[in-house]
C-alpha atoms as a PDB file:
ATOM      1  CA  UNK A   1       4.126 -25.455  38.330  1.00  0.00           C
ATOM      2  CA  UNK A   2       6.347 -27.634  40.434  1.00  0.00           C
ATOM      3  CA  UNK A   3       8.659 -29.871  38.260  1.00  0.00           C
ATOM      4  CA  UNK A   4      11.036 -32.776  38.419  1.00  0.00           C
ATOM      5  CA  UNK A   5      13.071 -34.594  35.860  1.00  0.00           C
ATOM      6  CA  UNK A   6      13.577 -38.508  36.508  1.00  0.00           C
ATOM      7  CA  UNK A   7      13.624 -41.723  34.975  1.00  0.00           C
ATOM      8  CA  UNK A   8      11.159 -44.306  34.226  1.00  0.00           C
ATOM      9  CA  UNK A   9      11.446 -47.697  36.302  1.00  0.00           C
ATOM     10  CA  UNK A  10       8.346 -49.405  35.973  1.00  0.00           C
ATOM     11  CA  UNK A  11       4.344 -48.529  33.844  1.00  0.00           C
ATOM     12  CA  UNK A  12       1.666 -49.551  35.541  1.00  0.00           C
ATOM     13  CA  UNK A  13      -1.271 -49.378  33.699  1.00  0.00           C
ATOM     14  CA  UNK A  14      -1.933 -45.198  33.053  1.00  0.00           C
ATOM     15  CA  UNK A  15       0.614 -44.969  36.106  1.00  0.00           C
ATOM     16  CA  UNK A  16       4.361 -44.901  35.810  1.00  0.00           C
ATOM     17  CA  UNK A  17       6.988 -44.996  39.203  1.00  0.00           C
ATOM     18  CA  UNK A  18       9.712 -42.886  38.070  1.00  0.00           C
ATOM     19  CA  UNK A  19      12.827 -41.974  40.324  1.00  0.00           C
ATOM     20  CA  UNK A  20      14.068 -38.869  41.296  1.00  0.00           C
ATOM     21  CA  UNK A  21      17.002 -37.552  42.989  1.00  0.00           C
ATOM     22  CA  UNK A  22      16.424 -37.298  46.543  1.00  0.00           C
ATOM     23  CA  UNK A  23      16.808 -33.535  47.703  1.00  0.00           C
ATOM     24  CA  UNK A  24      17.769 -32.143  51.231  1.00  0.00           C
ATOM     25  CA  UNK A  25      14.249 -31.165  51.310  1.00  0.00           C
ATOM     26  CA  UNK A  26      13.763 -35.055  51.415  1.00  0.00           C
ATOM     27  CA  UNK A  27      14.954 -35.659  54.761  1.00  0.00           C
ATOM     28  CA  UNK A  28      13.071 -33.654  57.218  1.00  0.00           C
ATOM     29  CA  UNK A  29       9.562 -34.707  54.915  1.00  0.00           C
ATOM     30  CA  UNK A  30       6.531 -36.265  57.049  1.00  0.00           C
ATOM     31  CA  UNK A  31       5.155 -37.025  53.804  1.00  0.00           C
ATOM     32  CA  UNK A  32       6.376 -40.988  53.758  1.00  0.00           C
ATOM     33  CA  UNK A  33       3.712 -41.991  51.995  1.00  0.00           C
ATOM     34  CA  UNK A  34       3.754 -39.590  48.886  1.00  0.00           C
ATOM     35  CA  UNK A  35       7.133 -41.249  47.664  1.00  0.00           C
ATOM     36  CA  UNK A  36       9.241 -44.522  48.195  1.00  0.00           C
ATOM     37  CA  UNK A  37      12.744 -43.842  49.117  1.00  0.00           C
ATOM     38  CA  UNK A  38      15.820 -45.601  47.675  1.00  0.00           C
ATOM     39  CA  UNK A  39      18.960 -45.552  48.087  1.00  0.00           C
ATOM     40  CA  UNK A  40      19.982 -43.166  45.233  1.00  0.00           C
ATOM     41  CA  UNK A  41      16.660 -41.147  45.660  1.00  0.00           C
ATOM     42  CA  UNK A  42      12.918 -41.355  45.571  1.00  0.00           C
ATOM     43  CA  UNK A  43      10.587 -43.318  43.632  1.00  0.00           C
ATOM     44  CA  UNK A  44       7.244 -41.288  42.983  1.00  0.00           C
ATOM     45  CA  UNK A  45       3.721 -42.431  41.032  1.00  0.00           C
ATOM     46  CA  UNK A  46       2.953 -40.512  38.117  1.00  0.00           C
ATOM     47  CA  UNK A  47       0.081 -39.920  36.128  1.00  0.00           C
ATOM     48  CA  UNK A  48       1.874 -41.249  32.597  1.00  0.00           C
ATOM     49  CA  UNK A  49      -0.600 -39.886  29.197  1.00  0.00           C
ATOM     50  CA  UNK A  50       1.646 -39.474  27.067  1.00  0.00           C
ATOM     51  CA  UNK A  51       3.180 -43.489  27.449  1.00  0.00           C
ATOM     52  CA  UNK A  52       6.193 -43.041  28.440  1.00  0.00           C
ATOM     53  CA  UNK A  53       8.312 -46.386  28.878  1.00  0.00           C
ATOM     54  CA  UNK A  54      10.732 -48.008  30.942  1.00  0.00           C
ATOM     55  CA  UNK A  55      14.291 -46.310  30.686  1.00  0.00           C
ATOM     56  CA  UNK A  56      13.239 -43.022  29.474  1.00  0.00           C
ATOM     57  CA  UNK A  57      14.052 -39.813  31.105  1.00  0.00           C
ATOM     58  CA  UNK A  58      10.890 -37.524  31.990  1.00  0.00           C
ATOM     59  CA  UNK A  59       9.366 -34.398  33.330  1.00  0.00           C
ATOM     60  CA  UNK A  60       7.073 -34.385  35.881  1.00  0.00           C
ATOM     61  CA  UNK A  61       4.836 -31.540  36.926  1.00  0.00           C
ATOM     62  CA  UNK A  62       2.811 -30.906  39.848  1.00  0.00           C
ATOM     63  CA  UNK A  63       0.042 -28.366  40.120  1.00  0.00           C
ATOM     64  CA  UNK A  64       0.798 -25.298  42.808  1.00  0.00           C
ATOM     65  CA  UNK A  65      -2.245 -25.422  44.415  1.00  0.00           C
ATOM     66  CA  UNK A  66      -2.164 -29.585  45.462  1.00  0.00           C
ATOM     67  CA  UNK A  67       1.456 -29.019  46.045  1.00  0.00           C
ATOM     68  CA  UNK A  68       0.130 -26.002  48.680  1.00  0.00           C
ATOM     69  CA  UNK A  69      -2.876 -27.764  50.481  1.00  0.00           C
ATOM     70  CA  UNK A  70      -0.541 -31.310  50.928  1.00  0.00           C
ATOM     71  CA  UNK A  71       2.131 -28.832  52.546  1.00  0.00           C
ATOM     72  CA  UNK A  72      -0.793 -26.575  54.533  1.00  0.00           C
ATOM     73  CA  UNK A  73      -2.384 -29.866  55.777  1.00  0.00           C
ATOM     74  CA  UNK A  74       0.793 -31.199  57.149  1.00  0.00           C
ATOM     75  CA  UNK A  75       2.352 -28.689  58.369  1.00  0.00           C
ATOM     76  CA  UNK A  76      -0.127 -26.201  59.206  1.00  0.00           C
ATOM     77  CA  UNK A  77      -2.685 -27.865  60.769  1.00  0.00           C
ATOM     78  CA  UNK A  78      -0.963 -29.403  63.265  1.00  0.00           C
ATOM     79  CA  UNK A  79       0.385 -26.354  64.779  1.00  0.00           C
ATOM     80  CA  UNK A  80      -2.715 -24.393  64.641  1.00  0.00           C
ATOM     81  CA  UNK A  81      -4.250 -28.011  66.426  1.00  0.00           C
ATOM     82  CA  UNK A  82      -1.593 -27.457  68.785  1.00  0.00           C
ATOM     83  CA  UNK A  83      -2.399 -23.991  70.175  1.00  0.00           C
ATOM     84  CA  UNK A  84      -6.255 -24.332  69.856  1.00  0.00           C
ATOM     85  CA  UNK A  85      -6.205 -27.801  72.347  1.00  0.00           C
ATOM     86  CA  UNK A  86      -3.158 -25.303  74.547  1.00  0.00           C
ATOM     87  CA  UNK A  87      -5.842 -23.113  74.751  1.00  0.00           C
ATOM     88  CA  UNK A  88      -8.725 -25.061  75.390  1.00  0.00           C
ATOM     89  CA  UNK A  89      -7.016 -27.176  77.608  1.00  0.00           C
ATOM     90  CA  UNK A  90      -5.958 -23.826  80.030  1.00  0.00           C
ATOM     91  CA  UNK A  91      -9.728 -22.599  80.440  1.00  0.00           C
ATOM     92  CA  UNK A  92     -10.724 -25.797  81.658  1.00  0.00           C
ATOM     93  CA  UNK A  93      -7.912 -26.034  83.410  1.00  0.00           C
ATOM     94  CA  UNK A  94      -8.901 -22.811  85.231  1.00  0.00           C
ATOM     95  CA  UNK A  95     -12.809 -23.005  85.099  1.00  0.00           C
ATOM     96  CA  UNK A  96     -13.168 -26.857  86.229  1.00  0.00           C
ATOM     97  CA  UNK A  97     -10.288 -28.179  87.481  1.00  0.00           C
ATOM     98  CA  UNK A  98      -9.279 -26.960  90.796  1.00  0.00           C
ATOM     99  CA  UNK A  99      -6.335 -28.540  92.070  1.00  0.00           C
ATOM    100  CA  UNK A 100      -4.086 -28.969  89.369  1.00  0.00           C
ATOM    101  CA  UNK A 101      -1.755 -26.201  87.624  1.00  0.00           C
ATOM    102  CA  UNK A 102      -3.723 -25.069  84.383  1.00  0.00           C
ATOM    103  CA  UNK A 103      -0.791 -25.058  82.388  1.00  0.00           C
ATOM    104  CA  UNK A 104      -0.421 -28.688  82.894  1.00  0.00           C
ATOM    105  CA  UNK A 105      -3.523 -29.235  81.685  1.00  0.00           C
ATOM    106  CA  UNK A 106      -2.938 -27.146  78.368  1.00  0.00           C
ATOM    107  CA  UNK A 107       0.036 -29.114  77.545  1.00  0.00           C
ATOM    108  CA  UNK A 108      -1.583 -32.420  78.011  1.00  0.00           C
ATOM    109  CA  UNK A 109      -4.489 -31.230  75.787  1.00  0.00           C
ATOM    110  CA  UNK A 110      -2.644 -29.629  73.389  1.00  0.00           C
ATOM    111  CA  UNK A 111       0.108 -32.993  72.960  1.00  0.00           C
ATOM    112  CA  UNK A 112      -3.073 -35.028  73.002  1.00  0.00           C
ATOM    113  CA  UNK A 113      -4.788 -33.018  70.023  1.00  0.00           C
ATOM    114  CA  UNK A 114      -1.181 -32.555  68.086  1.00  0.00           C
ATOM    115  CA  UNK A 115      -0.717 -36.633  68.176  1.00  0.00           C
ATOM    116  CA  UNK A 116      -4.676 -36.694  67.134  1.00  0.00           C
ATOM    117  CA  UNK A 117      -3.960 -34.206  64.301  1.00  0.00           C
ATOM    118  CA  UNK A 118      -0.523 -36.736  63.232  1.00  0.00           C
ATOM    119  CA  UNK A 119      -3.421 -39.735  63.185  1.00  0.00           C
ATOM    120  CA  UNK A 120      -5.916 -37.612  60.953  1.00  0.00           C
ATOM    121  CA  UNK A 121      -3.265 -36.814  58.320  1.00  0.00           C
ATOM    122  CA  UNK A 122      -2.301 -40.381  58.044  1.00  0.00           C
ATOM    123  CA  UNK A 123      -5.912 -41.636  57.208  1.00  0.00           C
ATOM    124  CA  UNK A 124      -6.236 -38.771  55.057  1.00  0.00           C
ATOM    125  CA  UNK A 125      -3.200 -39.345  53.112  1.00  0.00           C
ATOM    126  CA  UNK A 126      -4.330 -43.292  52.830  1.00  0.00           C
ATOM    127  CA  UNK A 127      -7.714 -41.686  51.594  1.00  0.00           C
ATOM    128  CA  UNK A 128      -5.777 -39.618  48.756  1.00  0.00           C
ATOM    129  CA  UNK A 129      -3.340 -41.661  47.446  1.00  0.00           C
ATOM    130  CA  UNK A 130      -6.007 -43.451  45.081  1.00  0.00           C
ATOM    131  CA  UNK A 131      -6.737 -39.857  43.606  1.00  0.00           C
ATOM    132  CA  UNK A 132      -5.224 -39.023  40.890  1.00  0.00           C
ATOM    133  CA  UNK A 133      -6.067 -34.978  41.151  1.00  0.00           C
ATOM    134  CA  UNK A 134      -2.785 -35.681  43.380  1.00  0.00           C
ATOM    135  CA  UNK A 135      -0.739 -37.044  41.672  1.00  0.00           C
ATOM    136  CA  UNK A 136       2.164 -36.001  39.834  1.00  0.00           C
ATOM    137  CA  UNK A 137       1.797 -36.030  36.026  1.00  0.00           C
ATOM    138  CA  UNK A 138       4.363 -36.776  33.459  1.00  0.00           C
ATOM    139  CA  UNK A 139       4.527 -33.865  31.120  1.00  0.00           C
ATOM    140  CA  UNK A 140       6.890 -34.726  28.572  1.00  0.00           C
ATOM    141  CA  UNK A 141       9.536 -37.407  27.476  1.00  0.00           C
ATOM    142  CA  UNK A 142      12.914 -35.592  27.568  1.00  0.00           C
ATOM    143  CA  UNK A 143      14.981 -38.504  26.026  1.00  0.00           C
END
């Protein structure tokens, strides 16, 4: 299990945001929407069953495998994206295109798909953020 130890700012219902320290890991994330940053860290959405308030100091767990398929889908699929439109984009470049250097053609397919991929992963994370299977859930009231 993944787990984080911040504070309580505001309860929202069976949601709580509670702020975190913000890590080195923090700056080179693509995941903007997952968290909002501040200026002494990050503010993330938790799942909050056991009620914890305003002011308290929690734990926060996340489950491996959502942590795994967030970081796979970001940061995977866009490279493998990458090479397969490279790829595609040099047989047609060879088989149908006469005139014009193939590899051209692979790099403008394979940008084009990578920037497509970057769109996809923003809808999808739009789509997810209602969900609570990934979400972040606050495990236990530390003081």
């Amino acid at each position: 299990m993944i787990e984080e130890v911040g504070t309580v700012t505001k309860v929202e219902g069976v949601t709580a945001l509670v702020a975190v320290k913000k890590k080195s890991s923090c700056d080179g994330c693509t995941a903007g929407g997952a968290c909002k940053t501040t200026a002494d860290g990050a503010e993330i959405e938790a799942i909050n069953p056991i009620h914890a308030k305003e002011g308290q100091t929690v734990k926060l767990s996340m489950q491996p495998y959502t942590y795994l398929k967030g970081s796979m889908l970001i940061y995977g699929m866009p490279v493998v994206i990458l090479i397969t439109g490279a790829i595609i984009g040099k047989n047609i470049g060879e088989k149908y295109i006469t005139g014009v250097d193939s590899d051209l053609v692979a790099a403008v397919l394979g940008f084009s798909c990578l920037l497509l991929s970057f769109i996809g992963i923003k809808i999808w994370s739009r789509n997810i953020s209602s969900k609570t299977e990934y979400k972040p859930v606050i495990e236990e009231i530390i003081s």
